[in-house]
PDB file of N, CA and C in Angstrom:
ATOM      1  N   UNK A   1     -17.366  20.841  16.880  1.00  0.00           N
ATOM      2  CA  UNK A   1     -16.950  19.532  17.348  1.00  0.00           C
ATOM      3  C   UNK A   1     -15.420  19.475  17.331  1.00  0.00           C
ATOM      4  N   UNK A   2     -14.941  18.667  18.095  1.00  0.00           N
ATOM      5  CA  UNK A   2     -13.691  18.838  18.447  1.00  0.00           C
ATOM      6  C   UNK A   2     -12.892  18.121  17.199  1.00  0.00           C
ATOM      7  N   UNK A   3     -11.730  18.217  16.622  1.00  0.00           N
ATOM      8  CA  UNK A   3     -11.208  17.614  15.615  1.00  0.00           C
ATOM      9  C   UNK A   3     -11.001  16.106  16.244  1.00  0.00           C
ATOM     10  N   UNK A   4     -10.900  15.110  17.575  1.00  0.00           N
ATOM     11  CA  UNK A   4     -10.171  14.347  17.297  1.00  0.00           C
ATOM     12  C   UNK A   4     -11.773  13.216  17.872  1.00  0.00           C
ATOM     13  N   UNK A   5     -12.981  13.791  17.871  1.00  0.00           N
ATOM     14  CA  UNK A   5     -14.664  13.040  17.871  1.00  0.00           C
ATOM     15  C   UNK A   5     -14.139  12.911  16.768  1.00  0.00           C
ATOM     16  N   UNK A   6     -14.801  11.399  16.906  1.00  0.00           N
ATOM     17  CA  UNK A   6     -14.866  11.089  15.568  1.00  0.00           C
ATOM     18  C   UNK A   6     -16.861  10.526  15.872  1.00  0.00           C
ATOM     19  N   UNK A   7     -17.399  10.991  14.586  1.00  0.00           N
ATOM     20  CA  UNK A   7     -19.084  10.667  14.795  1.00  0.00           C
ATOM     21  C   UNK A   7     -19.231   9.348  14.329  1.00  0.00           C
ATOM     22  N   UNK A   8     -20.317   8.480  14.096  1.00  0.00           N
ATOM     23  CA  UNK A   8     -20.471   7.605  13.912  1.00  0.00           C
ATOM     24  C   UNK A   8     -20.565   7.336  12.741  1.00  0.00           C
ATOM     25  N   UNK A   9     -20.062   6.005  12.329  1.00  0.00           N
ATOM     26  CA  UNK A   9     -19.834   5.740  10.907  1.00  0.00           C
ATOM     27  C   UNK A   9     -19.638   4.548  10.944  1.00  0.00           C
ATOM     28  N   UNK A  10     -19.949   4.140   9.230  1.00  0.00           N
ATOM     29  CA  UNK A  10     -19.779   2.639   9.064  1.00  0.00           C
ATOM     30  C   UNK A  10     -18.499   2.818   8.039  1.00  0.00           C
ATOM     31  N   UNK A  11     -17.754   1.464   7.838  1.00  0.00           N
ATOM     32  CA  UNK A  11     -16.696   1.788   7.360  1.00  0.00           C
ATOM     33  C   UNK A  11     -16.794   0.485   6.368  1.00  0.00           C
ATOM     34  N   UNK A  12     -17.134   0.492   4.274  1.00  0.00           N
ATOM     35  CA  UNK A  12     -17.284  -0.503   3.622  1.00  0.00           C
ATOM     36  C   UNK A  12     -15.803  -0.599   3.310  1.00  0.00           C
ATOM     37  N   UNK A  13     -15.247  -2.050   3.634  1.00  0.00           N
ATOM     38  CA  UNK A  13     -13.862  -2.600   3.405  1.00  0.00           C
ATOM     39  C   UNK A  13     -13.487  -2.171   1.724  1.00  0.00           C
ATOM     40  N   UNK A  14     -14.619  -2.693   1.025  1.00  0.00           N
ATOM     41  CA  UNK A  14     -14.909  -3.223  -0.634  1.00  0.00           C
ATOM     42  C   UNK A  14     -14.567  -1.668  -1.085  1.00  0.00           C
ATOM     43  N   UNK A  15     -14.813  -0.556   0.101  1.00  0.00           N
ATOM     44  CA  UNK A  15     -14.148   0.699  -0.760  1.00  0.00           C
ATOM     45  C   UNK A  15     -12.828   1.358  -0.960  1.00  0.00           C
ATOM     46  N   UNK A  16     -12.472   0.937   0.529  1.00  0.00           N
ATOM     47  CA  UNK A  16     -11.218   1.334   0.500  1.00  0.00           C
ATOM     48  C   UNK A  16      -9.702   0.895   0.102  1.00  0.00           C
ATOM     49  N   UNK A  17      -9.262   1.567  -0.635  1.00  0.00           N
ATOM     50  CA  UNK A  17      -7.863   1.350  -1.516  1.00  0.00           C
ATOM     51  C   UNK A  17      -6.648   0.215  -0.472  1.00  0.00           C
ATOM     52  N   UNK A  18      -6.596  -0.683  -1.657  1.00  0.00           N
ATOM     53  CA  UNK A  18      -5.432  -1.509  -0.534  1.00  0.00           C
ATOM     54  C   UNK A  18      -3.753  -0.753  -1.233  1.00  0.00           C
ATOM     55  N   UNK A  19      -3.397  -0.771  -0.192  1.00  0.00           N
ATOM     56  CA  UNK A  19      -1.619  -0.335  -0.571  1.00  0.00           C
ATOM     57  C   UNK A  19      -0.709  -1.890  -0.640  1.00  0.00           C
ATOM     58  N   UNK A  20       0.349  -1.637  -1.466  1.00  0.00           N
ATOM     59  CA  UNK A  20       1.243  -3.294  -1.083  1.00  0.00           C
ATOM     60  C   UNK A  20       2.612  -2.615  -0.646  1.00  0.00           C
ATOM     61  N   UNK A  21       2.893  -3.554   0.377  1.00  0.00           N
ATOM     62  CA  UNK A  21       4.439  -3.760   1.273  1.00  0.00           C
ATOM     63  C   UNK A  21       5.181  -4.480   1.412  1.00  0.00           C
ATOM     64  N   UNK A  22       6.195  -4.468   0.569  1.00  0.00           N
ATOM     65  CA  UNK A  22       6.753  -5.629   0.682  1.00  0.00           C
ATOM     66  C   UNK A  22       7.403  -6.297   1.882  1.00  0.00           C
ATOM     67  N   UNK A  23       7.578  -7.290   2.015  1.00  0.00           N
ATOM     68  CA  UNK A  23       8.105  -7.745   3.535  1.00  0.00           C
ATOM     69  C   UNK A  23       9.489  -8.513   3.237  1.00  0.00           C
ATOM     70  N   UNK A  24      10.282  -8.356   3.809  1.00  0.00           N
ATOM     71  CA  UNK A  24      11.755  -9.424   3.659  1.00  0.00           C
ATOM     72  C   UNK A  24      11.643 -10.614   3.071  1.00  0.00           C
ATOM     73  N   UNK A  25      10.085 -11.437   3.499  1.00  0.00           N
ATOM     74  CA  UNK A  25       9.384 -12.197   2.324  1.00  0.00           C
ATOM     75  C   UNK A  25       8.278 -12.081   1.866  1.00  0.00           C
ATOM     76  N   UNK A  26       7.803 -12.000   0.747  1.00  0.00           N
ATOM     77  CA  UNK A  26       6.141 -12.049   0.686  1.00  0.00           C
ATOM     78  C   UNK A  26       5.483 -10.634   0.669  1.00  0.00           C
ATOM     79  N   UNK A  27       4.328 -10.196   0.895  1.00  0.00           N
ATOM     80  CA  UNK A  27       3.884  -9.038   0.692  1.00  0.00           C
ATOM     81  C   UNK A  27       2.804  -9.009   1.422  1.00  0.00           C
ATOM     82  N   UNK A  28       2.334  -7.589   2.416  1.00  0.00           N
ATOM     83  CA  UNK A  28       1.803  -6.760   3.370  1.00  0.00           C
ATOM     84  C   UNK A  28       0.519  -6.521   2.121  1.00  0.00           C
ATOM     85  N   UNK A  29      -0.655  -6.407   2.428  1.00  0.00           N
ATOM     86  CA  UNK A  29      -1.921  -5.424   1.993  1.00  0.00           C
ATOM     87  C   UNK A  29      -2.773  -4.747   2.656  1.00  0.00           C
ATOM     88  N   UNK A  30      -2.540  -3.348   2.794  1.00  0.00           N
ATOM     89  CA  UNK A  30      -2.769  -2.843   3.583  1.00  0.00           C
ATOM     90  C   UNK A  30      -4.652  -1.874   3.227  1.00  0.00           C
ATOM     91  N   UNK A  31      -5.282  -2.017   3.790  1.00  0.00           N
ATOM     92  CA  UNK A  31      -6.644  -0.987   3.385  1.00  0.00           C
ATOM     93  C   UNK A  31      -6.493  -0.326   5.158  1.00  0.00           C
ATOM     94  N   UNK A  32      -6.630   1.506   5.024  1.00  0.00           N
ATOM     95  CA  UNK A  32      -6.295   1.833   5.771  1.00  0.00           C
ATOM     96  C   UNK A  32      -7.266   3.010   5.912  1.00  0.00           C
ATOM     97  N   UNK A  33      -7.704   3.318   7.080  1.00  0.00           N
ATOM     98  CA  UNK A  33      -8.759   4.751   7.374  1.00  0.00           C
ATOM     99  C   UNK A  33      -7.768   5.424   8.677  1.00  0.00           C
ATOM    100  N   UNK A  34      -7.710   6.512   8.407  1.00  0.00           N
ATOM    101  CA  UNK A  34      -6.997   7.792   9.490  1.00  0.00           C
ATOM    102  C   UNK A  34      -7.447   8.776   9.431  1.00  0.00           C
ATOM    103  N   UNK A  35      -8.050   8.544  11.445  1.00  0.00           N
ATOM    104  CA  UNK A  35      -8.555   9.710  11.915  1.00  0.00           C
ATOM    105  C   UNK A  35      -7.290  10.862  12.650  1.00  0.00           C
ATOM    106  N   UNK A  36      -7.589  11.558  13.274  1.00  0.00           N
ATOM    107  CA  UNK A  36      -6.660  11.924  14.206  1.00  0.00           C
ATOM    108  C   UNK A  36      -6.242  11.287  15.276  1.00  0.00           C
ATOM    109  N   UNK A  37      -4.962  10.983  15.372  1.00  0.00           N
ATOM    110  CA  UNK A  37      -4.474  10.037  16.718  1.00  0.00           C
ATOM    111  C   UNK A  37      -5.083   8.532  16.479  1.00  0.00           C
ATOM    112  N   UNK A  38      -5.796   8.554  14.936  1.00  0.00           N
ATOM    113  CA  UNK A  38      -6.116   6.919  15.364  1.00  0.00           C
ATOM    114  C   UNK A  38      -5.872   6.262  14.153  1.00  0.00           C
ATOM    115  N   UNK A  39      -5.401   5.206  13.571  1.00  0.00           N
ATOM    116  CA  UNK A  39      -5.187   4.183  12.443  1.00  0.00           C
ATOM    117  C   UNK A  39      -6.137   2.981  12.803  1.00  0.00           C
ATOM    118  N   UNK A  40      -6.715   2.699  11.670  1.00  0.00           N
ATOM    119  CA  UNK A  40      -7.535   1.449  11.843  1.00  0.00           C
ATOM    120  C   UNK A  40      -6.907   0.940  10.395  1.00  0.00           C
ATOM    121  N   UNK A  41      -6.333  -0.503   9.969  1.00  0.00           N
ATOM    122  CA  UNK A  41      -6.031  -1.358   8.968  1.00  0.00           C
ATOM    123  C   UNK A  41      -6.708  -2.749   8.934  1.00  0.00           C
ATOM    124  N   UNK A  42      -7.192  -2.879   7.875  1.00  0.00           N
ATOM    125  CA  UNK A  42      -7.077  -4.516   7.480  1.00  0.00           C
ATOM    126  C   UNK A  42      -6.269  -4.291   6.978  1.00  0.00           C
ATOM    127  N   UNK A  43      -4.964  -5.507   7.187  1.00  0.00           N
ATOM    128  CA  UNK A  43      -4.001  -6.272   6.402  1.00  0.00           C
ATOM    129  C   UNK A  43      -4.009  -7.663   5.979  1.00  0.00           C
ATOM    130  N   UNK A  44      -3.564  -7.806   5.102  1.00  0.00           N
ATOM    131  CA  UNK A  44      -3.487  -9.750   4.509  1.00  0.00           C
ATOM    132  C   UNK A  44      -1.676  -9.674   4.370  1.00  0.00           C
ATOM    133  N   UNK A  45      -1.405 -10.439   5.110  1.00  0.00           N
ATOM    134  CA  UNK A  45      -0.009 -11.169   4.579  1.00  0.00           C
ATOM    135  C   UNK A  45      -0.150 -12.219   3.693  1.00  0.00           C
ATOM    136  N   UNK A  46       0.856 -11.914   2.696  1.00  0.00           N
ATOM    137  CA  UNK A  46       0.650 -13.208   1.606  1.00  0.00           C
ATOM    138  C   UNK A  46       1.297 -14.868   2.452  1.00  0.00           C
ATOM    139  N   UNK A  47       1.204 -15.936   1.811  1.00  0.00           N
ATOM    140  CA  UNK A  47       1.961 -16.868   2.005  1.00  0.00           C
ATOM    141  C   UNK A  47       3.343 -16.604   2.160  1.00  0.00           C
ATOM    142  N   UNK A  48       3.945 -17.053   2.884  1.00  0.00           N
ATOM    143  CA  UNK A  48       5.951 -17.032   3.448  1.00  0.00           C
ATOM    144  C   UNK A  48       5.990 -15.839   3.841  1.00  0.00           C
ATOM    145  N   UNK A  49       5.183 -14.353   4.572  1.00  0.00           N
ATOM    146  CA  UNK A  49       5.149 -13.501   4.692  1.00  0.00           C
ATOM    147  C   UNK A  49       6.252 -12.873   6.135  1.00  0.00           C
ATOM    148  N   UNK A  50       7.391 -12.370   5.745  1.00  0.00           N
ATOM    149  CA  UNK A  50       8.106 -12.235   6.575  1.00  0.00           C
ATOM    150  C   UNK A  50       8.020 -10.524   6.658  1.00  0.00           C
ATOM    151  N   UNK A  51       8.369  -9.880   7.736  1.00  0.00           N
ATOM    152  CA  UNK A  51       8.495  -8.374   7.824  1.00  0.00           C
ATOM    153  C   UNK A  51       9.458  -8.342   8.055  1.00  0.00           C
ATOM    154  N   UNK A  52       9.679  -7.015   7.737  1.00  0.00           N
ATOM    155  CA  UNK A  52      11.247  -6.760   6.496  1.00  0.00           C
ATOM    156  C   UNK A  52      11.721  -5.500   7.797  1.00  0.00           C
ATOM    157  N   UNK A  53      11.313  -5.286   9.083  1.00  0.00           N
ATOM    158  CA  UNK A  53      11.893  -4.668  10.185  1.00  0.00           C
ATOM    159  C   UNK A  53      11.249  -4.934  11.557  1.00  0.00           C
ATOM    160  N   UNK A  54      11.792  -4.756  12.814  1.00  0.00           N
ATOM    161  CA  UNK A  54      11.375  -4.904  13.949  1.00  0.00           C
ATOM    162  C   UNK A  54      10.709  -3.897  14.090  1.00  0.00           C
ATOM    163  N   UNK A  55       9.238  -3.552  15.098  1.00  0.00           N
ATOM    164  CA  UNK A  55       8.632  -2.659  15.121  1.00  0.00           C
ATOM    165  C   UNK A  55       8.481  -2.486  16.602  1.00  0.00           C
ATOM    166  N   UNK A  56       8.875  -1.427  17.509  1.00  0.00           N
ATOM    167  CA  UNK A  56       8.726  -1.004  18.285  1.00  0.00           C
ATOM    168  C   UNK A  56       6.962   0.010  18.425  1.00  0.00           C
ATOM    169  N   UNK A  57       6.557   0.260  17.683  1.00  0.00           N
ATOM    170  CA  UNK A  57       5.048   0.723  18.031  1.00  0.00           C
ATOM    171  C   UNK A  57       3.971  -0.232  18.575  1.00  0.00           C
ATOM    172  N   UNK A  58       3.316   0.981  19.426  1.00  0.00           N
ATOM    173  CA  UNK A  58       2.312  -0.294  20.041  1.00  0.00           C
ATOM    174  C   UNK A  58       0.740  -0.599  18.802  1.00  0.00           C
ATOM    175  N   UNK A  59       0.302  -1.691  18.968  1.00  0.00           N
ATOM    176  CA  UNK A  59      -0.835  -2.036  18.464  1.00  0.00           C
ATOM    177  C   UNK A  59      -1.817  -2.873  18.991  1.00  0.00           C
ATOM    178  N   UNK A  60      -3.018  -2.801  18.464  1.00  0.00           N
ATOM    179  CA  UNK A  60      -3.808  -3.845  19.179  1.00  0.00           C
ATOM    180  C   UNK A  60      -3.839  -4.733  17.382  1.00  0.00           C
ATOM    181  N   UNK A  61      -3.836  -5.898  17.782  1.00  0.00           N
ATOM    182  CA  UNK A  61      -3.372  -6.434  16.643  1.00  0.00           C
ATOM    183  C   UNK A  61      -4.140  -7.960  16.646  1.00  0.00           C
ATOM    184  N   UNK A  62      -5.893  -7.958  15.648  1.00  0.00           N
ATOM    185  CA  UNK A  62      -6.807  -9.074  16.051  1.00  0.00           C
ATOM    186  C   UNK A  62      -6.752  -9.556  15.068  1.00  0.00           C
ATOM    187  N   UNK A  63      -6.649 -11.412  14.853  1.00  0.00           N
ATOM    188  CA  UNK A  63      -6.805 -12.425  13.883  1.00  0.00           C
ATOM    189  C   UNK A  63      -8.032 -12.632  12.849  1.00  0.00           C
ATOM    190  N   UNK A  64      -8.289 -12.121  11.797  1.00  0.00           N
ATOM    191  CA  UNK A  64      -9.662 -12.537  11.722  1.00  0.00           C
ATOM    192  C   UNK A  64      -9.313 -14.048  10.572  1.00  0.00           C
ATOM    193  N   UNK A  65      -8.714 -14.068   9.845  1.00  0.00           N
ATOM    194  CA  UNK A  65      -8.685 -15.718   9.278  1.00  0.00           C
ATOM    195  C   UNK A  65      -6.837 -16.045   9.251  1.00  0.00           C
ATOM    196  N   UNK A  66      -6.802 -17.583   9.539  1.00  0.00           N
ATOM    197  CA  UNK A  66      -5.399 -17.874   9.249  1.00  0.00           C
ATOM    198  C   UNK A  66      -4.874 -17.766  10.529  1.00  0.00           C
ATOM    199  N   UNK A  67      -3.320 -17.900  10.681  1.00  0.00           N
ATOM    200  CA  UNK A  67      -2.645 -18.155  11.576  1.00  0.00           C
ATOM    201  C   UNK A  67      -0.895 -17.029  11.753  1.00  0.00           C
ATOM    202  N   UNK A  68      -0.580 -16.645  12.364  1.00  0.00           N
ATOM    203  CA  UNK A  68       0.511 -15.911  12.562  1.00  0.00           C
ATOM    204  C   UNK A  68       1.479 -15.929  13.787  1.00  0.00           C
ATOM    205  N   UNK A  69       2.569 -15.752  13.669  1.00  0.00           N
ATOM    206  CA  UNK A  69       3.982 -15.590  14.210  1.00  0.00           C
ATOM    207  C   UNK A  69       4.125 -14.454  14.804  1.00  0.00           C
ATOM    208  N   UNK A  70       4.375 -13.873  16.067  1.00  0.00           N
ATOM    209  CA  UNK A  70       4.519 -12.544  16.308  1.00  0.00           C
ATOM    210  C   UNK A  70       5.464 -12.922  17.273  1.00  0.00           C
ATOM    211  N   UNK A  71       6.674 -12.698  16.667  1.00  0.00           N
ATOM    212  CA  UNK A  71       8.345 -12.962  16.800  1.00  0.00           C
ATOM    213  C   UNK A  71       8.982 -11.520  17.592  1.00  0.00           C
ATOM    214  N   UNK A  72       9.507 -11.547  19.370  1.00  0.00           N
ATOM    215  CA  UNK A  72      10.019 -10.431  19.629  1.00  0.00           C
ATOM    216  C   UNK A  72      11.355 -10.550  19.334  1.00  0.00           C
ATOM    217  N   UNK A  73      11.960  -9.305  18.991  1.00  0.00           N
ATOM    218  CA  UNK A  73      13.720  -9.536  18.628  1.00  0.00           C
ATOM    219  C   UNK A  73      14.611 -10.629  20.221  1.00  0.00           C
ATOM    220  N   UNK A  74      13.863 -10.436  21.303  1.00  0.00           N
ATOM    221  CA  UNK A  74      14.369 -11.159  22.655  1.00  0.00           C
ATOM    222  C   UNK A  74      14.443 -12.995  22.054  1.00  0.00           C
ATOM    223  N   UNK A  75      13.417 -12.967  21.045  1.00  0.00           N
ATOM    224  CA  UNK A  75      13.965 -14.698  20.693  1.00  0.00           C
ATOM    225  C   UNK A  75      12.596 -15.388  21.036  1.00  0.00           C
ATOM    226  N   UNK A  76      11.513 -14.455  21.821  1.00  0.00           N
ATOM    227  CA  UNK A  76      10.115 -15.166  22.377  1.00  0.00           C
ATOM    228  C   UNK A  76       9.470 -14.785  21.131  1.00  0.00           C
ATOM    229  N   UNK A  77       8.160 -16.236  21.461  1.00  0.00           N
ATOM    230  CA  UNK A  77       7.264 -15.748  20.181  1.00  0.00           C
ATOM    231  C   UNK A  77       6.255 -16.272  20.964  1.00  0.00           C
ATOM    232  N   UNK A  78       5.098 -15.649  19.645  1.00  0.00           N
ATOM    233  CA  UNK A  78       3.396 -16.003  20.050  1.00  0.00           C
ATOM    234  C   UNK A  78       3.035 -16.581  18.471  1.00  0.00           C
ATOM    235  N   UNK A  79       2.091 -17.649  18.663  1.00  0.00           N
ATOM    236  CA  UNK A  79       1.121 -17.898  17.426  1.00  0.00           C
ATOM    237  C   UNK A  79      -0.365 -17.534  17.992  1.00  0.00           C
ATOM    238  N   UNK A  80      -0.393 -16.749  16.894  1.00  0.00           N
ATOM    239  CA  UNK A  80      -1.495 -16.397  16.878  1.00  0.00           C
ATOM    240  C   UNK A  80      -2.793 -16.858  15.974  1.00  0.00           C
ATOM    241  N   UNK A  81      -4.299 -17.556  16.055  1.00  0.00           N
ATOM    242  CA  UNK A  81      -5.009 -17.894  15.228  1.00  0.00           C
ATOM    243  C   UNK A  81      -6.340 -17.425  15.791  1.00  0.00           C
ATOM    244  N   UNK A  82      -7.612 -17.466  14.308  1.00  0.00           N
ATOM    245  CA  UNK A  82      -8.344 -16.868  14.316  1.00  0.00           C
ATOM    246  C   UNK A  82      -8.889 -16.610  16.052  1.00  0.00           C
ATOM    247  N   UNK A  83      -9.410 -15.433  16.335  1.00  0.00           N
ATOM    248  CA  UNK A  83      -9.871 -15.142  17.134  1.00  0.00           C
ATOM    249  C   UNK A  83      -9.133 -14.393  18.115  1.00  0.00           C
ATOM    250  N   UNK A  84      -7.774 -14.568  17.813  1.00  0.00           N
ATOM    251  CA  UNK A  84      -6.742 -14.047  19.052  1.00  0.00           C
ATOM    252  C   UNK A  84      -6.673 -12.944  18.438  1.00  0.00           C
ATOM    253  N   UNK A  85      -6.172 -11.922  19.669  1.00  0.00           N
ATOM    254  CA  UNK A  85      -5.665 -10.276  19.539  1.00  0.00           C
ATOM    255  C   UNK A  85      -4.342 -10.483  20.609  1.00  0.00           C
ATOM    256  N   UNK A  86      -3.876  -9.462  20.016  1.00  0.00           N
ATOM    257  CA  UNK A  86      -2.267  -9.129  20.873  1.00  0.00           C
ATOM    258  C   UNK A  86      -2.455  -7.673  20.911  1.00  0.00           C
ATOM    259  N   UNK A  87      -1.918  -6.729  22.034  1.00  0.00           N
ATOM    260  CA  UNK A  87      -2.104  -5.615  22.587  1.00  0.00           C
ATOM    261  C   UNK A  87      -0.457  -5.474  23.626  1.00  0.00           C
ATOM    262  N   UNK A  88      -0.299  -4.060  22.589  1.00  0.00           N
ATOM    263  CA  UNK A  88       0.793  -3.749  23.328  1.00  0.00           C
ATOM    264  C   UNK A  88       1.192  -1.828  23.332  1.00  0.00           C
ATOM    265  N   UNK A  89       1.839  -1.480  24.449  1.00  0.00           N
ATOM    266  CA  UNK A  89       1.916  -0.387  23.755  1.00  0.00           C
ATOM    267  C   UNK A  89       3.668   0.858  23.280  1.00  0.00           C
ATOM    268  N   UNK A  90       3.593   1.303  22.473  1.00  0.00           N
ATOM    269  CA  UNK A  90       4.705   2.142  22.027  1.00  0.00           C
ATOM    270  C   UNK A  90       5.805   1.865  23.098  1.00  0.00           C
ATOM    271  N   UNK A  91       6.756   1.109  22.240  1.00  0.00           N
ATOM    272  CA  UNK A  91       7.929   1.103  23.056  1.00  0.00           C
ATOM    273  C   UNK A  91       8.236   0.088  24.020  1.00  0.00           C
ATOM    274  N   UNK A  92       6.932  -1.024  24.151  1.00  0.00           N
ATOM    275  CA  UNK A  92       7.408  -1.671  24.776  1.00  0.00           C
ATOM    276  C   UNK A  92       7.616  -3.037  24.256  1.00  0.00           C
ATOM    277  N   UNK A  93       8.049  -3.453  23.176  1.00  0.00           N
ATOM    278  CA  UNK A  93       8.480  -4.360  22.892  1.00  0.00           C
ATOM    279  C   UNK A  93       8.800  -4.196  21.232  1.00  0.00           C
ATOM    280  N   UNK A  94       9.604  -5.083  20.790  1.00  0.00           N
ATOM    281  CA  UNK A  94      10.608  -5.191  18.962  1.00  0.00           C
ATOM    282  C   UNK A  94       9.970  -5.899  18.835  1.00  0.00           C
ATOM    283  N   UNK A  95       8.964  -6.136  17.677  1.00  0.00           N
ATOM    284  CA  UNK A  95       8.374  -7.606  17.125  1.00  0.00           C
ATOM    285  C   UNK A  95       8.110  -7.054  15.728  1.00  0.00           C
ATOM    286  N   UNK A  96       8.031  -8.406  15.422  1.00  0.00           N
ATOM    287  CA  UNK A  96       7.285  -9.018  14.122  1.00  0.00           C
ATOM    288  C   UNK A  96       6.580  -9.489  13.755  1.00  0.00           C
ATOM    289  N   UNK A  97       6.052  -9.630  12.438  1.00  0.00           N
ATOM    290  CA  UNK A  97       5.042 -10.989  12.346  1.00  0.00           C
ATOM    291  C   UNK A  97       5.484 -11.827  11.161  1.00  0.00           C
ATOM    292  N   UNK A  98       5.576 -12.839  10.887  1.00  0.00           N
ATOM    293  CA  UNK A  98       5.430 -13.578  10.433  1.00  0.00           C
ATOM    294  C   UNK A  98       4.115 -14.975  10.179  1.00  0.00           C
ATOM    295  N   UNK A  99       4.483 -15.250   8.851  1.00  0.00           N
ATOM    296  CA  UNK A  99       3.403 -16.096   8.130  1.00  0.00           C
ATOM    297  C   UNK A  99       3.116 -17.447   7.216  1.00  0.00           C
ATOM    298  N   UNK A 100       3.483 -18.660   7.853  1.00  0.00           N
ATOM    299  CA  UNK A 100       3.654 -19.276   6.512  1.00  0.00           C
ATOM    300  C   UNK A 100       2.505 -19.448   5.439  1.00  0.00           C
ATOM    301  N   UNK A 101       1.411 -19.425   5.622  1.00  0.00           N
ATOM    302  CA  UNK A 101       0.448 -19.915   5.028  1.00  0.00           C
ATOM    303  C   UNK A 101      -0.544 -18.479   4.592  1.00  0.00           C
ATOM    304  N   UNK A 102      -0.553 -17.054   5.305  1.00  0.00           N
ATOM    305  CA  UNK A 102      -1.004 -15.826   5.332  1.00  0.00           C
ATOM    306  C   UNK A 102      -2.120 -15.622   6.154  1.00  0.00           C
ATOM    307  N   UNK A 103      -2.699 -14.675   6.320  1.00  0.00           N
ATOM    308  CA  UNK A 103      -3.391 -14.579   7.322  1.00  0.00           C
ATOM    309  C   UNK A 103      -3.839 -13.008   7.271  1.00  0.00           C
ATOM    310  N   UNK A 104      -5.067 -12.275   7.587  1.00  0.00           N
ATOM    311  CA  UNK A 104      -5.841 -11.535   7.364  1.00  0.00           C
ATOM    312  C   UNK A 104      -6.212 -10.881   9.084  1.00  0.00           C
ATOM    313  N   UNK A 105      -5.980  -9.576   9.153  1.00  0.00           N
ATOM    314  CA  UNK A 105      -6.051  -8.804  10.434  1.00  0.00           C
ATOM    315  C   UNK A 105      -6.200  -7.923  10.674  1.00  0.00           C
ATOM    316  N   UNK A 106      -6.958  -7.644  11.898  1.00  0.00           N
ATOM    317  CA  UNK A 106      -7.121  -5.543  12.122  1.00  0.00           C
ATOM    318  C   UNK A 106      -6.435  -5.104  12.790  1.00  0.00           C
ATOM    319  N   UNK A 107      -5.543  -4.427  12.388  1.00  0.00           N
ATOM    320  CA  UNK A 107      -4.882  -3.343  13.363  1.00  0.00           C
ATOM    321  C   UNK A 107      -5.143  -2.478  13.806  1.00  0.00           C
ATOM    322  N   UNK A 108      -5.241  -1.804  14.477  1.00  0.00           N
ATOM    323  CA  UNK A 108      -5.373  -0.482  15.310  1.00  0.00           C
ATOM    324  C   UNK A 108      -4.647   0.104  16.086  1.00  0.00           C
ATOM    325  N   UNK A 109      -4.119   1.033  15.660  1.00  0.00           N
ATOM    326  CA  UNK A 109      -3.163   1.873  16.801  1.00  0.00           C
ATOM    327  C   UNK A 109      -3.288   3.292  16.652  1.00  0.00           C
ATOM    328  N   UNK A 110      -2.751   4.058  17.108  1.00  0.00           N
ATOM    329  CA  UNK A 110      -2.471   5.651  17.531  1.00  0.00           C
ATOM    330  C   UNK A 110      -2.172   6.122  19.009  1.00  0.00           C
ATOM    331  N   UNK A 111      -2.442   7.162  19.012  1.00  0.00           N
ATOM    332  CA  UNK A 111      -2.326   8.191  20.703  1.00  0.00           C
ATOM    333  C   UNK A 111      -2.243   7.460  21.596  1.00  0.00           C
ATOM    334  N   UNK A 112      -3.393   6.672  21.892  1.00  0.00           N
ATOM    335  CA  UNK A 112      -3.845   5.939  23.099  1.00  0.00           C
ATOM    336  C   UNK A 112      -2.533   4.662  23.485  1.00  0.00           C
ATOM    337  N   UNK A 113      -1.876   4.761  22.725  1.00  0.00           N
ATOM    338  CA  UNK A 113      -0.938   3.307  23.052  1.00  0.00           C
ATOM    339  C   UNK A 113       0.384   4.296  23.123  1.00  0.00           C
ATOM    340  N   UNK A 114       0.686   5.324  23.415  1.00  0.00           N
ATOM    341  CA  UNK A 114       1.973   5.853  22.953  1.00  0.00           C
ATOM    342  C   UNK A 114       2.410   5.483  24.960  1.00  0.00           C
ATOM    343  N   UNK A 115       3.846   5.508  25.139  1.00  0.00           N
ATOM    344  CA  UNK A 115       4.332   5.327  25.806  1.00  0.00           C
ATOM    345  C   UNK A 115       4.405   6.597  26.983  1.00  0.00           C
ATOM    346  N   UNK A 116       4.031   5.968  28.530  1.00  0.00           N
ATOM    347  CA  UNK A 116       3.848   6.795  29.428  1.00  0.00           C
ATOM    348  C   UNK A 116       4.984   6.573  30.471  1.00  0.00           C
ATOM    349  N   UNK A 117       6.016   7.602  30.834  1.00  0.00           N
ATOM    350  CA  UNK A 117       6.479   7.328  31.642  1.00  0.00           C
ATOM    351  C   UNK A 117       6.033   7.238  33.428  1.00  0.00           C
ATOM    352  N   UNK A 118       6.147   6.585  34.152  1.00  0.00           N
ATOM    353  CA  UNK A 118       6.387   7.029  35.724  1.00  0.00           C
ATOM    354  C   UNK A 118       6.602   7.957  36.448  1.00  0.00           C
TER     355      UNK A 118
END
């Protein structure tokens, strides 16, 4: 089988190790599984949760409780609440997120979002 199949699987949250990040305010929790070319995260931002750099990588990036800020360095923003996803890919945009109250989300990114030129 090729290294980057991945077979079918269930994935229990309750097992996997959370990491902490701090953010310019507040703190990132990260529980994280990596395949090849692929990242899947739940994260929780705490309350006042600010990120502590602009991120140029792409993500698909879905709400599951709470509400969020996804601030581009251009000065535009999005709020985001339960149910919304944002999708973007490598390189094409500086953002952030921000949080006043915190908020709980799946990320996903790798290969598939990396930047294609013309």
């Amino acid at each position: 089988m090729n290294s980057k199949n991945i077979p079918y699987q269930t994935i229990d949250w309750t097992s996997v190790p959370r990491t902490e990040h701090k953010g310019e305010t507040g703190v990132a929790y990260w529980q994280t599984i990596q395949f090849e070319g692929l990242r899947i995260r739940l994260v929780e931002y705490s309350k006042g949760y600010v990120a502590d750099h602009w991120c140029r990588k792409g993500h698909i990036v879905h709400c599951l409780e709470g509400e969020f800020v996804s601030e581009m360095e251009s000065g535009e923003k999005s709020v985001l609440t339960k149910g919304m996803t944002y999708v973007v890919t490598d390189e094409l945009s500086s953002h952030r997120s921000v949080t006043k109250d915190g908020v709980k989300l799946m990320i996903i990114d790798g290969d598939f979002l990396k930047f294609v030129a013309e």
